[in-house]
Protein backbone atom coordinates (compact mmCIF):
# COMPACT_ATOMS: atom_id res chain seq x y z
CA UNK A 1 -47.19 -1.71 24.26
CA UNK A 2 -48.84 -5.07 25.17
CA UNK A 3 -51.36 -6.74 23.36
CA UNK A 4 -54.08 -5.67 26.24
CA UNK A 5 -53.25 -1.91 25.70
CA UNK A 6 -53.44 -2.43 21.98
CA UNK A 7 -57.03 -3.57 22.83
CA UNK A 8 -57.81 -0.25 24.73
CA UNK A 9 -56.32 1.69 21.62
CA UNK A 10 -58.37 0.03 18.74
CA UNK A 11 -61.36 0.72 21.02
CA UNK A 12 -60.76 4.72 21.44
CA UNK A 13 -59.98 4.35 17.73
CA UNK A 14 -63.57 3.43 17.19
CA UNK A 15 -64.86 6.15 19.23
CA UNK A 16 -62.57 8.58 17.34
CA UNK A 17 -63.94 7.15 14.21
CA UNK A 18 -67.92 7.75 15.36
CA UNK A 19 -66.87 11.21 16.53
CA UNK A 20 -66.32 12.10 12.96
CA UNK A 21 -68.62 14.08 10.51
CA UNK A 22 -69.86 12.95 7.17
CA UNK A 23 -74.00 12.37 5.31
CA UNK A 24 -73.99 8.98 7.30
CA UNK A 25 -72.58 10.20 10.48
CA UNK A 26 -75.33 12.93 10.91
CA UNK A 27 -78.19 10.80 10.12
CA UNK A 28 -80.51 9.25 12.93
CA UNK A 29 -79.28 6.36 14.97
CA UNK A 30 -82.09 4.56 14.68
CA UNK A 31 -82.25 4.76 10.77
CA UNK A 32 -78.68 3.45 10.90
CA UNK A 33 -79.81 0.69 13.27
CA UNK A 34 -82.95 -0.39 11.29
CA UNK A 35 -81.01 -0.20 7.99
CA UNK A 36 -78.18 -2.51 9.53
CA UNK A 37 -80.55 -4.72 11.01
CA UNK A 38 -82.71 -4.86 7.43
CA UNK A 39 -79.74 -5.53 5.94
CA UNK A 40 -77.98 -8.47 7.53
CA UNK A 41 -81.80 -9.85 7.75
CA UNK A 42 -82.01 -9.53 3.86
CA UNK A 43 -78.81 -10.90 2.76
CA UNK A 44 -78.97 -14.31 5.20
CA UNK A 45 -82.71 -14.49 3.67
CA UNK A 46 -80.36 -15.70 -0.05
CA UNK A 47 -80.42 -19.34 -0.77
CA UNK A 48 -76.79 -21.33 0.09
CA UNK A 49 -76.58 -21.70 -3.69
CA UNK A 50 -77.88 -18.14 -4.70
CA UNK A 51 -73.84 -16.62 -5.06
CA UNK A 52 -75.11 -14.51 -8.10
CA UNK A 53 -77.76 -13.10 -6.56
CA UNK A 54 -76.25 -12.18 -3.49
CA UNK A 55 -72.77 -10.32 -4.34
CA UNK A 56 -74.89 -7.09 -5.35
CA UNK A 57 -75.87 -7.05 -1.96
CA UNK A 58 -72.03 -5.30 -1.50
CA UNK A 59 -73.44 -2.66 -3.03
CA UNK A 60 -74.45 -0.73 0.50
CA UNK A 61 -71.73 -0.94 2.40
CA UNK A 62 -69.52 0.11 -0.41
CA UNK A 63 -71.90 3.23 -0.46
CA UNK A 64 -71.65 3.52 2.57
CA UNK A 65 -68.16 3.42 3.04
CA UNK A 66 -67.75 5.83 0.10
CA UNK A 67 -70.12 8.56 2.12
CA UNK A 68 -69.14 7.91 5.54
CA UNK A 69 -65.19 8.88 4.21
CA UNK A 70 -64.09 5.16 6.27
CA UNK A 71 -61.25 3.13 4.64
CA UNK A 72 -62.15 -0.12 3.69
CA UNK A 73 -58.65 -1.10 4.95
CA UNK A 74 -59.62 0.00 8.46
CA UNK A 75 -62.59 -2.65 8.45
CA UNK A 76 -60.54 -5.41 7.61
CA UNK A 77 -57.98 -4.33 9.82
CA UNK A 78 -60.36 -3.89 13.21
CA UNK A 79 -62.12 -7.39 12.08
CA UNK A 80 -59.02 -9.40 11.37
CA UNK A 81 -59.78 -11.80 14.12
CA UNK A 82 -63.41 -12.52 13.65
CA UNK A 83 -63.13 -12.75 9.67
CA UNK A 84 -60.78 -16.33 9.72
CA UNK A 85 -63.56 -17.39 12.32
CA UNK A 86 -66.46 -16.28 9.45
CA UNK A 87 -64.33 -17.73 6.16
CA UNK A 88 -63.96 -21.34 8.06
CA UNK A 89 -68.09 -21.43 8.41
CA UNK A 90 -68.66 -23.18 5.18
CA UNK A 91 -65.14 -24.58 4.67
CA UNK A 92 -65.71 -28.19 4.36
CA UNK A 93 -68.74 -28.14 2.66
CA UNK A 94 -67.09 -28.85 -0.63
CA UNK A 95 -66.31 -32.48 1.08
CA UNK A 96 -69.92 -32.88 1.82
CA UNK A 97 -71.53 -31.93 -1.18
CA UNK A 98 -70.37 -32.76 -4.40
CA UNK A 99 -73.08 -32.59 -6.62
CA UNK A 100 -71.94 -30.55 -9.85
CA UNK A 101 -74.68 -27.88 -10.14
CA UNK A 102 -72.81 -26.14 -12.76
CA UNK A 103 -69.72 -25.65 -15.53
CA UNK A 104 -66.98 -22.99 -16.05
CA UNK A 105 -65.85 -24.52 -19.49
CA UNK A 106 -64.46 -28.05 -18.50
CA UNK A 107 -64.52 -26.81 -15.11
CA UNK A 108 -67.02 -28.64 -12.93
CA UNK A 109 -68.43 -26.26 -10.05
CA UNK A 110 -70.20 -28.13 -7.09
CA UNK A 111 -73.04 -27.26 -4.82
CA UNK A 112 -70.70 -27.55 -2.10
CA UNK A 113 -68.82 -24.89 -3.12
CA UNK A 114 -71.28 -22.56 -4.16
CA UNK A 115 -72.50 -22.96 -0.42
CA UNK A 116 -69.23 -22.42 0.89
CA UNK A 117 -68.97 -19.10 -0.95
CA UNK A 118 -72.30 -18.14 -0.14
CA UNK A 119 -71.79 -18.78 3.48
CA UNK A 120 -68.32 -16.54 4.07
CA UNK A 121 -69.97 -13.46 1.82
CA UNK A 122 -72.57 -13.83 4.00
CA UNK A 123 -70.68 -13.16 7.38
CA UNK A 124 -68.44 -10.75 5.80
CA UNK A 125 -71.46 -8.52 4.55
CA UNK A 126 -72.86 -9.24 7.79
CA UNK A 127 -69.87 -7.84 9.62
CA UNK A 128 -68.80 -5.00 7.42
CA UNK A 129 -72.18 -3.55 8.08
CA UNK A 130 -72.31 -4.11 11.90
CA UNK A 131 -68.67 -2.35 11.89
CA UNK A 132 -70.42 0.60 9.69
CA UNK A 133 -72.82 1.10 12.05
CA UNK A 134 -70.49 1.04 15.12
CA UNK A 135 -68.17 3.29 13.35
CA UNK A 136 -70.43 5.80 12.43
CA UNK A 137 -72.52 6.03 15.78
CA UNK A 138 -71.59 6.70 19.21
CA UNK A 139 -72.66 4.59 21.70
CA UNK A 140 -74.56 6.86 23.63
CA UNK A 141 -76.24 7.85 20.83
CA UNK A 142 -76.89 4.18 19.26
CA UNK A 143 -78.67 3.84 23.57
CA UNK A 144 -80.30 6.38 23.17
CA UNK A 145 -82.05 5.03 19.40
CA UNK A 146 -82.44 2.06 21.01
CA UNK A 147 -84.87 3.84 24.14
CA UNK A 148 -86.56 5.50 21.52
CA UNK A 149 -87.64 2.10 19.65
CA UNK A 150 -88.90 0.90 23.33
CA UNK A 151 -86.16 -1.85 23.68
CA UNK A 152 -86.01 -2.63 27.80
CA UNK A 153 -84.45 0.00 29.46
CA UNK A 154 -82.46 -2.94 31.55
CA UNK A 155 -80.75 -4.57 28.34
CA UNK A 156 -79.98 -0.44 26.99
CA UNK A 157 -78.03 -0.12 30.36
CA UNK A 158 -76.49 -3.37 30.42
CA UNK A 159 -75.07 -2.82 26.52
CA UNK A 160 -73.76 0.53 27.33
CA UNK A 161 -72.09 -0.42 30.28
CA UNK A 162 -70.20 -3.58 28.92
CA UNK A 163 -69.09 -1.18 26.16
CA UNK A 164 -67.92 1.77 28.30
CA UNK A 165 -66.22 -0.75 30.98
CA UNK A 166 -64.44 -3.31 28.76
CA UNK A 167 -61.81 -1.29 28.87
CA UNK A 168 -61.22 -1.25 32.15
CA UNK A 169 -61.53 -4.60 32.92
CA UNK A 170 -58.65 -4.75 29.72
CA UNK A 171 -56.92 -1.85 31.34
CA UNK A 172 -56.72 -4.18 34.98
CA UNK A 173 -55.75 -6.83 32.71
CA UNK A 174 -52.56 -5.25 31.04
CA UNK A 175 -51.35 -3.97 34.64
CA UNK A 176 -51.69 -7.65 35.74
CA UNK A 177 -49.82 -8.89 32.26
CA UNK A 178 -47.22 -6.38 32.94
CA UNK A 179 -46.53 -6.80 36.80
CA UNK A 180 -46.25 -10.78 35.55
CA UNK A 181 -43.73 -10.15 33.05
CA UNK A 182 -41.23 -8.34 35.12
CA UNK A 183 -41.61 -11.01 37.48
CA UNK A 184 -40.80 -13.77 34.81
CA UNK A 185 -38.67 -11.95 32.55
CA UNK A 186 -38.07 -13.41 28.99
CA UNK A 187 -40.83 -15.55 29.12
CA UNK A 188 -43.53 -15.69 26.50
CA UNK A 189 -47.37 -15.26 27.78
CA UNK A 190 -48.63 -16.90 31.37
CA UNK A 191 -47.23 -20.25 31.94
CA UNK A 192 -50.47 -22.30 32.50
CA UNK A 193 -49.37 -22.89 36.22
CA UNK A 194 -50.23 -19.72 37.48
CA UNK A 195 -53.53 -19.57 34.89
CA UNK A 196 -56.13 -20.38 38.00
CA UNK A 197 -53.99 -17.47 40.19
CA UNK A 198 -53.87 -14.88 37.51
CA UNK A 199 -57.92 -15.58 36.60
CA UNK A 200 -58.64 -15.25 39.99
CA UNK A 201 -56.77 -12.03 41.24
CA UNK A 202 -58.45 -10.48 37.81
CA UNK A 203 -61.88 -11.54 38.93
CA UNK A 204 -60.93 -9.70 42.35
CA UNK A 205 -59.94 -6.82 41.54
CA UNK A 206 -62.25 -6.28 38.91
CA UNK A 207 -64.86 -6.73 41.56
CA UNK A 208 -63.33 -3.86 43.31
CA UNK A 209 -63.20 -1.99 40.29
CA UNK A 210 -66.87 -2.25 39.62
CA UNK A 211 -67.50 -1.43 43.26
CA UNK A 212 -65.62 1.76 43.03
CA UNK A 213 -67.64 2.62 39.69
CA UNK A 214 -70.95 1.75 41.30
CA UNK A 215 -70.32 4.33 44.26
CA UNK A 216 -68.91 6.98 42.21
CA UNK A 217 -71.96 6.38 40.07
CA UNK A 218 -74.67 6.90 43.15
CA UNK A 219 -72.93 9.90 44.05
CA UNK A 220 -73.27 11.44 40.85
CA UNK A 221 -77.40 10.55 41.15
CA UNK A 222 -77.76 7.40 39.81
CA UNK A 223 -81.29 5.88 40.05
CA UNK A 224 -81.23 2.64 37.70
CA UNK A 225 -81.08 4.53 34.39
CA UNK A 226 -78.90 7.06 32.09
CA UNK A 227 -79.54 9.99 29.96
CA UNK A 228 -77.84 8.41 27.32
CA UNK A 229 -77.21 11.40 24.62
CA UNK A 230 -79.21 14.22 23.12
CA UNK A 231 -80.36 13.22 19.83
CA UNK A 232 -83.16 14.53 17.69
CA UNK A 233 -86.35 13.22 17.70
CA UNK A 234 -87.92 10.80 15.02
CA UNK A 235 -89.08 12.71 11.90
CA UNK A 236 -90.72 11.98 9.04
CA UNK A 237 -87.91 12.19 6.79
CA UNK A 238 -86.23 9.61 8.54
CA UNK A 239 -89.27 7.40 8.43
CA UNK A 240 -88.90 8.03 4.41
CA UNK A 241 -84.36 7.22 4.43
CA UNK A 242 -85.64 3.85 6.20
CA UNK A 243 -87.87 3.08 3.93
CA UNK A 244 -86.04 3.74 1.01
CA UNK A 245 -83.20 1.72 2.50
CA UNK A 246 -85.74 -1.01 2.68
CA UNK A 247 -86.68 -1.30 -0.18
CA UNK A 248 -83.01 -0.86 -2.04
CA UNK A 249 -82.58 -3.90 0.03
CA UNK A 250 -85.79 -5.84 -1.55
CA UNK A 251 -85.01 -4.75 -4.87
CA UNK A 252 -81.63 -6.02 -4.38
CA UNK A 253 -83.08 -9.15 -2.93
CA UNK A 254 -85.63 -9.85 -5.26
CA UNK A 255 -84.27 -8.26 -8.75
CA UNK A 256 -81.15 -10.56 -10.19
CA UNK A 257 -78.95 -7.82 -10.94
CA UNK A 258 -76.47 -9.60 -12.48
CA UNK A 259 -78.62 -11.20 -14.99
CA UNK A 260 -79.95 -8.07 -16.19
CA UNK A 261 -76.67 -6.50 -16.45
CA UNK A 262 -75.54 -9.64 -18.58
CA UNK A 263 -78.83 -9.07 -21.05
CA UNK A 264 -77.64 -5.73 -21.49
CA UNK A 265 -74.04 -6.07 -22.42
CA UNK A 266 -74.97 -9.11 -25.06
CA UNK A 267 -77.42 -6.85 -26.40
């Protein structure tokens, strides 16, 4: 198995893992959107020197996690490529700033290092929330939430088809890989000579491909939009799970958690 149909695996995995049942599974798409969207809004809203005040903010998707019956172990595993990118964000900011802000004992703690902590909790909250809501919400379902909170019809189409047809442009790309390697056996990757070639006989056929997908689509009565999924309409009890989300968030945001916790225990 090449690395391209490792791709098309990890993204059936993902569908598998929104096909499952659990409380966060079955609740609305849209209250899953809004809450993700309230939540990465809240926790880059900290100050780059706030650390204390924003590691309770892990509280939600470890909830989350814990009710949706998802391994942790599988997040870090599916975002194992974008998490190095996230952790180098703030990585020389120690060099930059150097002004001690605070002491651990005789150990001095700069500003620059509080930021550059603050900065890679940041995208990892960020992300393990976006990969919640991906994982527990199909994508015709996450559409359809997103028709029924009046976003363009034109961007709704274009999101679900880049997500359904990704993996065909990967699957044209791992016949491609393959067909080169048993023409160049023993040799590691595309040598860069035939780079320009091999981009250019993928843009073709995936031209093609997307041709063939258009037509079959018009024959199966295509007019410019989907019926994305059946999903229930907007209640009032979900009005009330989004706004108690909400305002876990601002009590999170506003409420220094830690702090209080400390008062307790030296009491």
């Amino acid at each position: 198995m090449n690395k391209m149909q490792k791709a098309i695996t990890e993204l059936a995995e993902m569908d598998e893992l929104a096909a499952q049942s659990s409380p966060v599974h079955s609740l609305h798409p849209a209250v899953k959107l809004i809450a993700a969207v309230a939540y990465i809004l809240v926790t880059l809203s900290f100050d780059k020197y706030d650390l204390g005040g924003l590691v309770p903010m892990v509280l939600w998707p470890v909830l989350l996690f814990q009710f949706s019956d998802i391994d942790v172990r599988t997040c870090f595993y599916k975002l194992r490529i974008v998490l190095p990118l996230v952790m180098a964000v703030g990585l020389f900011n120690p060099f930059f700033d150097k002004t001690v802000l605070l002491r651990l004992g005789n150990l001095p703690v700069t500003g620059g290092f509080l930021s550059m902590l603050t900065l890679m909790l940041k995208g990892v909250f960020c992300l393990m929330a976006s990969f919640l809501l991906m994982a527990t919400t199909p994508i015709d379902n996450l559409c359809a939430a997103l028709r029924q909170l009046h976003v363009p019809k034109m961007l709704v189409t274009l999101l679900l088809l880049t997500y359904r047809y990704v993996g065909v442009m990967t699957d044209e790309l791992a016949v491609m890989t393959d067909a080169y390697h048993l023409r160049a056996p023993g040799q590691k990757g595309i040598h860069i000579s035939a780079w320009g070639s091999f981009l250019g006989q993928l843009l073709l056929r995936s031209m093609d491909r997307a041709q063939e997908l258009y037509s079959s689509m018009l024959l199966r009565g295509y007019h410019q939009h989907f019926h994305y999924a059946d999903i229930k309409p907007f209640r009032k009890r979900d009005a009330v799970t989004i706004a108690l989300c909400i305002g876990c968030f601002l009590v999170l945001r506003s409420v220094r958690i830690a702090e209080v916790l400390g008062r307790i225990v030296v009491r």
